[in-house]
PDB file of N, CA and C in Angstrom:
ATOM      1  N   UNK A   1      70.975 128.307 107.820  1.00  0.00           N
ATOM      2  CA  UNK A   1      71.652 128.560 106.562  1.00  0.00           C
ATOM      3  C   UNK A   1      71.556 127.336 105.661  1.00  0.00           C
ATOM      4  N   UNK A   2      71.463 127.327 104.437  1.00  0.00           N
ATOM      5  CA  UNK A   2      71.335 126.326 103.233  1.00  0.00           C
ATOM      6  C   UNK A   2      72.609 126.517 102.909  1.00  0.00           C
ATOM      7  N   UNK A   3      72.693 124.994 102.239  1.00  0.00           N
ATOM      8  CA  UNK A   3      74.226 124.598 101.439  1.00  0.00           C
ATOM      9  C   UNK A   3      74.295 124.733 100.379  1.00  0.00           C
ATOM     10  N   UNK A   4      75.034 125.688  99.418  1.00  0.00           N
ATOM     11  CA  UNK A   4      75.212 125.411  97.617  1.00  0.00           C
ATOM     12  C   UNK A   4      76.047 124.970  97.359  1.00  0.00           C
ATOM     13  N   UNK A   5      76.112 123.958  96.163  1.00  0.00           N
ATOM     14  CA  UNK A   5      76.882 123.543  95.616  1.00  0.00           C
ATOM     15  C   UNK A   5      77.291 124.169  94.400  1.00  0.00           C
ATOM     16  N   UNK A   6      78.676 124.290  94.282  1.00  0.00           N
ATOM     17  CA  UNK A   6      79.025 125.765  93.219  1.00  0.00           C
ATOM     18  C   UNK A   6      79.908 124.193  92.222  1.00  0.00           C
ATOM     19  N   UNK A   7      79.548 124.042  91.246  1.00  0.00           N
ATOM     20  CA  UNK A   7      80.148 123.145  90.269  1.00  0.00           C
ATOM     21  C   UNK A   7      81.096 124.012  89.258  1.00  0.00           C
ATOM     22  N   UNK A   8      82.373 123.961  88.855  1.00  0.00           N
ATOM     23  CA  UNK A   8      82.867 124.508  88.279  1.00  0.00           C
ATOM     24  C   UNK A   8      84.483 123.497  87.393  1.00  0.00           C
ATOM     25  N   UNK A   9      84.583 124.142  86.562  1.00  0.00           N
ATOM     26  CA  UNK A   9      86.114 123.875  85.642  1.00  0.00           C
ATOM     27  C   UNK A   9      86.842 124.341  86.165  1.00  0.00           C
ATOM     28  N   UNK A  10      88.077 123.846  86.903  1.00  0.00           N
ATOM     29  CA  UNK A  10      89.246 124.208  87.083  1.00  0.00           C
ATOM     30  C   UNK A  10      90.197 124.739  86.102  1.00  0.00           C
ATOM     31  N   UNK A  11      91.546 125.047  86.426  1.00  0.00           N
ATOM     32  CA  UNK A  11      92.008 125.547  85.361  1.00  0.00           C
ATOM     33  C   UNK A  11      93.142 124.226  84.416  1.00  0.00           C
ATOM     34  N   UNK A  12      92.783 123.192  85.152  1.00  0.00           N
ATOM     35  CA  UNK A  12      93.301 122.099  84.246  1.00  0.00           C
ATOM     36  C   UNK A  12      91.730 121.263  83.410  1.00  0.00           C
ATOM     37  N   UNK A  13      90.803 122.249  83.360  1.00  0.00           N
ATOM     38  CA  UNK A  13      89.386 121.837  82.788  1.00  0.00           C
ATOM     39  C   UNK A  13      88.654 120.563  83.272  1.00  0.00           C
ATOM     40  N   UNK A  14      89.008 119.822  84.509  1.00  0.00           N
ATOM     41  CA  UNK A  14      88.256 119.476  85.415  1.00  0.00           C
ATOM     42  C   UNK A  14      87.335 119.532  86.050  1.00  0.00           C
ATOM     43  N   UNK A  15      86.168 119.037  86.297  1.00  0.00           N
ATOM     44  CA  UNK A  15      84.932 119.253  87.170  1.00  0.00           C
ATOM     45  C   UNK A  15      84.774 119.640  88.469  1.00  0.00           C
ATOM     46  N   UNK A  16      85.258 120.511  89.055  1.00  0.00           N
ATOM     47  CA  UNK A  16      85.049 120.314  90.634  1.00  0.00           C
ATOM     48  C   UNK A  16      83.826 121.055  91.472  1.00  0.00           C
ATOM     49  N   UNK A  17      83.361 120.710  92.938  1.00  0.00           N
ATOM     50  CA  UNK A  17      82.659 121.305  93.496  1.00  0.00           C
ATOM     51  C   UNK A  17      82.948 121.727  94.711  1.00  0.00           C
ATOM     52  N   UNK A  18      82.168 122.682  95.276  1.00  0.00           N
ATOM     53  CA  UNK A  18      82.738 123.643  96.403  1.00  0.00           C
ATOM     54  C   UNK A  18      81.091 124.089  96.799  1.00  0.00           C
ATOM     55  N   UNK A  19      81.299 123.161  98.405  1.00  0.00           N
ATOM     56  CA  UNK A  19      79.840 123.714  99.195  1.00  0.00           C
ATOM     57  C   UNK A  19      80.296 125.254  99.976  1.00  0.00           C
ATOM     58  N   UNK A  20      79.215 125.988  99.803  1.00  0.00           N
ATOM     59  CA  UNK A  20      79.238 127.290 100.595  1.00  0.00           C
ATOM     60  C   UNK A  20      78.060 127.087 101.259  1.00  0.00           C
ATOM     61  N   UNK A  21      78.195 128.032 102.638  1.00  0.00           N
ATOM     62  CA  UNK A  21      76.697 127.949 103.477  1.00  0.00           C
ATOM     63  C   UNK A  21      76.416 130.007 103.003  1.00  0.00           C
ATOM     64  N   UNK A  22      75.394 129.943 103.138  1.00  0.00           N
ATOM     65  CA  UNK A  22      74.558 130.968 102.253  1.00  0.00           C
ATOM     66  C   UNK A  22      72.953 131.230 102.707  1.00  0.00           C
ATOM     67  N   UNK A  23      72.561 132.205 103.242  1.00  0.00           N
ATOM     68  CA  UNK A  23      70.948 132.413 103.650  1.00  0.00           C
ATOM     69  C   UNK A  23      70.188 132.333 102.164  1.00  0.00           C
ATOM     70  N   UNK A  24      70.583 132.482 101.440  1.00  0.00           N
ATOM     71  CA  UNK A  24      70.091 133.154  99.445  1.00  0.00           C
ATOM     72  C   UNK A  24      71.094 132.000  98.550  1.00  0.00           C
ATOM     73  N   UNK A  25      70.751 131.585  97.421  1.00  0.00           N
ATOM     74  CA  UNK A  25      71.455 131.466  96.337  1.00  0.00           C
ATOM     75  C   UNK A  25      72.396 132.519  95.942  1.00  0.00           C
ATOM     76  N   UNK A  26      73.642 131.652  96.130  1.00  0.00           N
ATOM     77  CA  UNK A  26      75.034 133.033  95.764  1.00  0.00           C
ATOM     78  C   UNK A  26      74.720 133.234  94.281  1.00  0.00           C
ATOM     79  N   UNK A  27      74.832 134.464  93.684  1.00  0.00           N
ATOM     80  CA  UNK A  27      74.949 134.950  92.491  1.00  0.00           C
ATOM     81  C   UNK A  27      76.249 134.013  91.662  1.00  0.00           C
ATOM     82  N   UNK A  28      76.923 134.577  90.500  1.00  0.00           N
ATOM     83  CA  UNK A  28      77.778 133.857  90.069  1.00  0.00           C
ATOM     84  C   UNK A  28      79.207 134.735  90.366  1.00  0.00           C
ATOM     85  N   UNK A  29      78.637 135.754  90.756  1.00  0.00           N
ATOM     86  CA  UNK A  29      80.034 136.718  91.631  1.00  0.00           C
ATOM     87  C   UNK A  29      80.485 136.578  92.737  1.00  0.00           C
ATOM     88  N   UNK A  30      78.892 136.530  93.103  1.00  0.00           N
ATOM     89  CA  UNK A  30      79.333 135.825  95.066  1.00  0.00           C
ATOM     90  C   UNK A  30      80.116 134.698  95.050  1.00  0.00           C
ATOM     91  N   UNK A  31      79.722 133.674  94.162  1.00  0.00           N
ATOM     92  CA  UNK A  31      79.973 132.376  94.391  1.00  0.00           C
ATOM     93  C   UNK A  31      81.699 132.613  93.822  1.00  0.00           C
ATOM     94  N   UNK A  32      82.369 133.195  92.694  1.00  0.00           N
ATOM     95  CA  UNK A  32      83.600 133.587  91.989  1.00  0.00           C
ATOM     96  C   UNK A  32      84.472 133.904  93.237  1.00  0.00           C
ATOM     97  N   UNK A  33      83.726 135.082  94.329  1.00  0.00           N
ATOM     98  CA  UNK A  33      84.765 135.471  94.954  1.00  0.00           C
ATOM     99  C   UNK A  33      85.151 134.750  96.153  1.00  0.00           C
ATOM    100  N   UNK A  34      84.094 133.457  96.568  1.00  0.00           N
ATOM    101  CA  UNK A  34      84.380 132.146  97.540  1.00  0.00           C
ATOM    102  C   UNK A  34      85.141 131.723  96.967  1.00  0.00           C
ATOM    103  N   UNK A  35      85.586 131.422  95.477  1.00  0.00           N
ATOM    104  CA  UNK A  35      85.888 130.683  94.968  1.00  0.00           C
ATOM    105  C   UNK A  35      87.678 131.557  94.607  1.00  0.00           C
ATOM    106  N   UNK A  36      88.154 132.134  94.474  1.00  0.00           N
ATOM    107  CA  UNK A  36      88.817 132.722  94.267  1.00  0.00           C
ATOM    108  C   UNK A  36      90.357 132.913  95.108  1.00  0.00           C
ATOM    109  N   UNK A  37      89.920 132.932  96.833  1.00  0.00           N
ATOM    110  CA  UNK A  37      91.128 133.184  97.778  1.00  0.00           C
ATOM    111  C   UNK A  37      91.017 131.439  98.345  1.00  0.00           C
ATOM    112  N   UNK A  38      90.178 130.145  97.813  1.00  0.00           N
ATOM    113  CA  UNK A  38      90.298 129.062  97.979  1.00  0.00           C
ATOM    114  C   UNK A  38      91.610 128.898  96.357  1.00  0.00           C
ATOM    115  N   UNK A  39      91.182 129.079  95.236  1.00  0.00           N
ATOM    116  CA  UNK A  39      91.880 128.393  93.924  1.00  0.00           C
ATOM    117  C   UNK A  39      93.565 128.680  94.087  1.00  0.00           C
ATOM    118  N   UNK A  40      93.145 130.573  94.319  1.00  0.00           N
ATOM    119  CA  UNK A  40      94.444 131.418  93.972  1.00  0.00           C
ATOM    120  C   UNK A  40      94.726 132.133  95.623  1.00  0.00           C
ATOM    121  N   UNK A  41      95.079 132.044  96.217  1.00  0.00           N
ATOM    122  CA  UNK A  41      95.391 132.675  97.343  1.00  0.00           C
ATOM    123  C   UNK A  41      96.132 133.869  96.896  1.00  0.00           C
ATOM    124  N   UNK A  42      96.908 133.871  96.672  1.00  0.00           N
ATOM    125  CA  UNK A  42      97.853 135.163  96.586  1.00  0.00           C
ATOM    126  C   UNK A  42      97.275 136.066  95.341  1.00  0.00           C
ATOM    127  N   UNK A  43      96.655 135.671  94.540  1.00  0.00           N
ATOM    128  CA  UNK A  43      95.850 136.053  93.359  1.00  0.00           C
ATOM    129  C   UNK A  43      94.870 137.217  93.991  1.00  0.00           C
ATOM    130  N   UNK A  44      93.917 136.034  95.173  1.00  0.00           N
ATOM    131  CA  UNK A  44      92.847 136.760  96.180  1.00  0.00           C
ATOM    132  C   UNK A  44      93.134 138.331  97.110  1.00  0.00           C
ATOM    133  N   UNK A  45      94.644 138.514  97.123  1.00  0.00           N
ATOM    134  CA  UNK A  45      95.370 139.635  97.583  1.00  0.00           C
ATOM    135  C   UNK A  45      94.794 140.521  96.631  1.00  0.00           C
ATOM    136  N   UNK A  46      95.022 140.248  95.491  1.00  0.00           N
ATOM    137  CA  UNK A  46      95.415 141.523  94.091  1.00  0.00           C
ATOM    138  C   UNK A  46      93.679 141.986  94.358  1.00  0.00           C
ATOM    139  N   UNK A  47      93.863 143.451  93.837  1.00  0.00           N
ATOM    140  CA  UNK A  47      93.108 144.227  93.419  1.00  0.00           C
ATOM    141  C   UNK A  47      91.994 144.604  92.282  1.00  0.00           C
ATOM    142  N   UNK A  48      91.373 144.602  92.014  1.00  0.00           N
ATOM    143  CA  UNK A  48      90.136 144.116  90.903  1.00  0.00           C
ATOM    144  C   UNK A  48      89.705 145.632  90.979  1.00  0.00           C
ATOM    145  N   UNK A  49      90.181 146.668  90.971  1.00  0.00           N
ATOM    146  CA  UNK A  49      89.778 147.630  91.020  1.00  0.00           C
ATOM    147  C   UNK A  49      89.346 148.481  89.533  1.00  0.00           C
ATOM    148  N   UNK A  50      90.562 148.140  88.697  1.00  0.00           N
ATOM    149  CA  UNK A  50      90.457 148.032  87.389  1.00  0.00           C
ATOM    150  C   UNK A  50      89.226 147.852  86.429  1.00  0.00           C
ATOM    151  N   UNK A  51      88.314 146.874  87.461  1.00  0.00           N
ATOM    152  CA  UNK A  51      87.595 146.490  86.093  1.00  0.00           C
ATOM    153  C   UNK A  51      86.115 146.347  87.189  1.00  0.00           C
ATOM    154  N   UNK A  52      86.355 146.781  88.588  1.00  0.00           N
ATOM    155  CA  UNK A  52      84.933 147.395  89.361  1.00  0.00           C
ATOM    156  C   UNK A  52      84.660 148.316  88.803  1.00  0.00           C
ATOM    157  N   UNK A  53      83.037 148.406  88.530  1.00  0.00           N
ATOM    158  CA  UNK A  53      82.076 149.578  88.192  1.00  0.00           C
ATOM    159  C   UNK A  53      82.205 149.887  86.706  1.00  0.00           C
ATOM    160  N   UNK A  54      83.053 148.940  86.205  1.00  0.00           N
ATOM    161  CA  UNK A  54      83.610 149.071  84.543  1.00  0.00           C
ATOM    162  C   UNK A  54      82.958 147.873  83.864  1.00  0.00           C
ATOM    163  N   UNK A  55      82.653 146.898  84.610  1.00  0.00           N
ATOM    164  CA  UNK A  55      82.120 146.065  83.690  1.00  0.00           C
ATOM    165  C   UNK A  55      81.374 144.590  84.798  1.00  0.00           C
ATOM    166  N   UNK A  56      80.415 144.191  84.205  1.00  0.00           N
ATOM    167  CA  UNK A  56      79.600 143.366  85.153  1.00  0.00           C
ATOM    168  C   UNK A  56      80.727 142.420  85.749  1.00  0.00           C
ATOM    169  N   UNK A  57      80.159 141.982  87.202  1.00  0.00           N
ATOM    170  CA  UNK A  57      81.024 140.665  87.359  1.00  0.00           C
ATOM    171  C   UNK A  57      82.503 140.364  87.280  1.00  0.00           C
ATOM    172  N   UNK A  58      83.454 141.513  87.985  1.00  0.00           N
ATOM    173  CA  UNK A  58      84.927 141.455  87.572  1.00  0.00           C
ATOM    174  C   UNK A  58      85.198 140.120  88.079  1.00  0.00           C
ATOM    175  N   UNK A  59      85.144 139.337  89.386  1.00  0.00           N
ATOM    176  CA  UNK A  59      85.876 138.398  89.516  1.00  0.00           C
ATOM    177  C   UNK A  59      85.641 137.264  88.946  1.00  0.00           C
ATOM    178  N   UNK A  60      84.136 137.381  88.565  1.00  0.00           N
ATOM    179  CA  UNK A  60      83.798 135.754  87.278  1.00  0.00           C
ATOM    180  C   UNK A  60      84.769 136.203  86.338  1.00  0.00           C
ATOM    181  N   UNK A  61      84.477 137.284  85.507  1.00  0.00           N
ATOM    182  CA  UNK A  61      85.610 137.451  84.089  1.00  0.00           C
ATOM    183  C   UNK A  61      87.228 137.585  84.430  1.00  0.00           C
ATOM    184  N   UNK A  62      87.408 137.679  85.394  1.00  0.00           N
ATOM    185  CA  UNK A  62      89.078 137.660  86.067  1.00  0.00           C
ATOM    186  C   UNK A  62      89.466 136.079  85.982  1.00  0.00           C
ATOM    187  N   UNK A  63      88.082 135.474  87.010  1.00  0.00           N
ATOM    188  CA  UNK A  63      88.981 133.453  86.670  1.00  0.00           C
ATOM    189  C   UNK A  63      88.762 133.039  85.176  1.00  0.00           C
ATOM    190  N   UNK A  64      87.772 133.437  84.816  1.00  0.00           N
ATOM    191  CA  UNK A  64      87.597 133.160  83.213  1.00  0.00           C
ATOM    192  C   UNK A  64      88.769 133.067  82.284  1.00  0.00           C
ATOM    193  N   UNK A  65      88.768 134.688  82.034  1.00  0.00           N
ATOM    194  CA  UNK A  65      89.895 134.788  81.067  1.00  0.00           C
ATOM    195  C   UNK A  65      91.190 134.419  81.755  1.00  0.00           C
ATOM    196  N   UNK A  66      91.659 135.146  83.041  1.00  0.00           N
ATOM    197  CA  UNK A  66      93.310 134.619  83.759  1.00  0.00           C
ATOM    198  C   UNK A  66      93.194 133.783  83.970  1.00  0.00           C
ATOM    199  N   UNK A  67      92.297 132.736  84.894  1.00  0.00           N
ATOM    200  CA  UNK A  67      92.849 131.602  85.403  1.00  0.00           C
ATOM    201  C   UNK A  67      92.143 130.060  84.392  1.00  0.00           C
ATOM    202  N   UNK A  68      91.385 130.489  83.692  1.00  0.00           N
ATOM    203  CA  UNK A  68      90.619 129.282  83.123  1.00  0.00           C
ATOM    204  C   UNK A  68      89.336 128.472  83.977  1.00  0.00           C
ATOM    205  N   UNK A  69      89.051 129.082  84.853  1.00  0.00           N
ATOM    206  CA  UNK A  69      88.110 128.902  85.700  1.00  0.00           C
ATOM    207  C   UNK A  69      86.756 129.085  85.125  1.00  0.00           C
ATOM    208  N   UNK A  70      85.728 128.453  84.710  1.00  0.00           N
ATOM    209  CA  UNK A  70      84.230 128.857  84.689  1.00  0.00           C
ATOM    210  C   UNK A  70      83.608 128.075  85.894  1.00  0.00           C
ATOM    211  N   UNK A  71      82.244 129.060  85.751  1.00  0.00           N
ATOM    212  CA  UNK A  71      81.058 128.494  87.057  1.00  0.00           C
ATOM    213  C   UNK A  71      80.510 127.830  86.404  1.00  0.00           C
ATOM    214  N   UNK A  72      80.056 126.331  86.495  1.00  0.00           N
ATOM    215  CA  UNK A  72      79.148 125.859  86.379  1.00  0.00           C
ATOM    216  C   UNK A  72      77.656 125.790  85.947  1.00  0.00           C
ATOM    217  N   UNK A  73      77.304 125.616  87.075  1.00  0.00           N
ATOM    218  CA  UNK A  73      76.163 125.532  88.709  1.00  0.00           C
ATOM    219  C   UNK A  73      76.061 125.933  89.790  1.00  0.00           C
ATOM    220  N   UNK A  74      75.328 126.566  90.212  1.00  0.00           N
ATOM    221  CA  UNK A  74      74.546 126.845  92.037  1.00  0.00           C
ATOM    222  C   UNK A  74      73.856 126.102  92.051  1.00  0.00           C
ATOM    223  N   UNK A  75      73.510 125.059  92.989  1.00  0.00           N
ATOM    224  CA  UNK A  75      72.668 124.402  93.107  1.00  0.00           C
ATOM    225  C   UNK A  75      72.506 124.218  94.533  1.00  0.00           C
ATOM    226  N   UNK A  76      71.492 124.040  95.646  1.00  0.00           N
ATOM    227  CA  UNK A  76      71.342 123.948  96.832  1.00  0.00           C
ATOM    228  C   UNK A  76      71.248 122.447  96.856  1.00  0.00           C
ATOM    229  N   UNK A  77      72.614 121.770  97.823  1.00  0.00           N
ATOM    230  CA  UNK A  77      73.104 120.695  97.934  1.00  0.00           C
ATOM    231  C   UNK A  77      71.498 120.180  98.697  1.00  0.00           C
ATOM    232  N   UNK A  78      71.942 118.552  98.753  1.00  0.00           N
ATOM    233  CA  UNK A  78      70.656 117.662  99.212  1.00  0.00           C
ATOM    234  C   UNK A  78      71.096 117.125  99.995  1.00  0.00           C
TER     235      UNK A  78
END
């Protein structure tokens, strides 16, 4: 397995990074929903059902707009 490095804004607009192990480059959804029951735990409970099959990418646009979260970067760590 290869390591990515997922670079992202927190929701105090900070830089942070978060290695995932991964056979593929995580998408920016894959990488949202690693990222998601690490930021928000109890958040990671709730349901996204709302806005599956309704619109690309619910859990990138869920930290986006609710939590202030953007992705970065994927990048396969060195």
């Amino acid at each position: 397995m290869k390591v990515w490095t997922i670079s992202f804004l927190d929701k105090d607009g900070v830089q942070q990074t978060l290695d995932l192990e991964s056979d593929h480059r995580p998408s920016e959804e894959e990488a949202a929903q690693q990222l998601r029951p690490i930021l928000f735990p109890v958040a990671s409970d709730l349901d996204l059902i709302d806005l599956d099959g309704r619109t690309a990418e619910p859990t990138v646009k869920t930290l986006k707009e609710q939590n202030a979260v953007q992705i970065i970067s994927i990048v396969e760590a060195s």
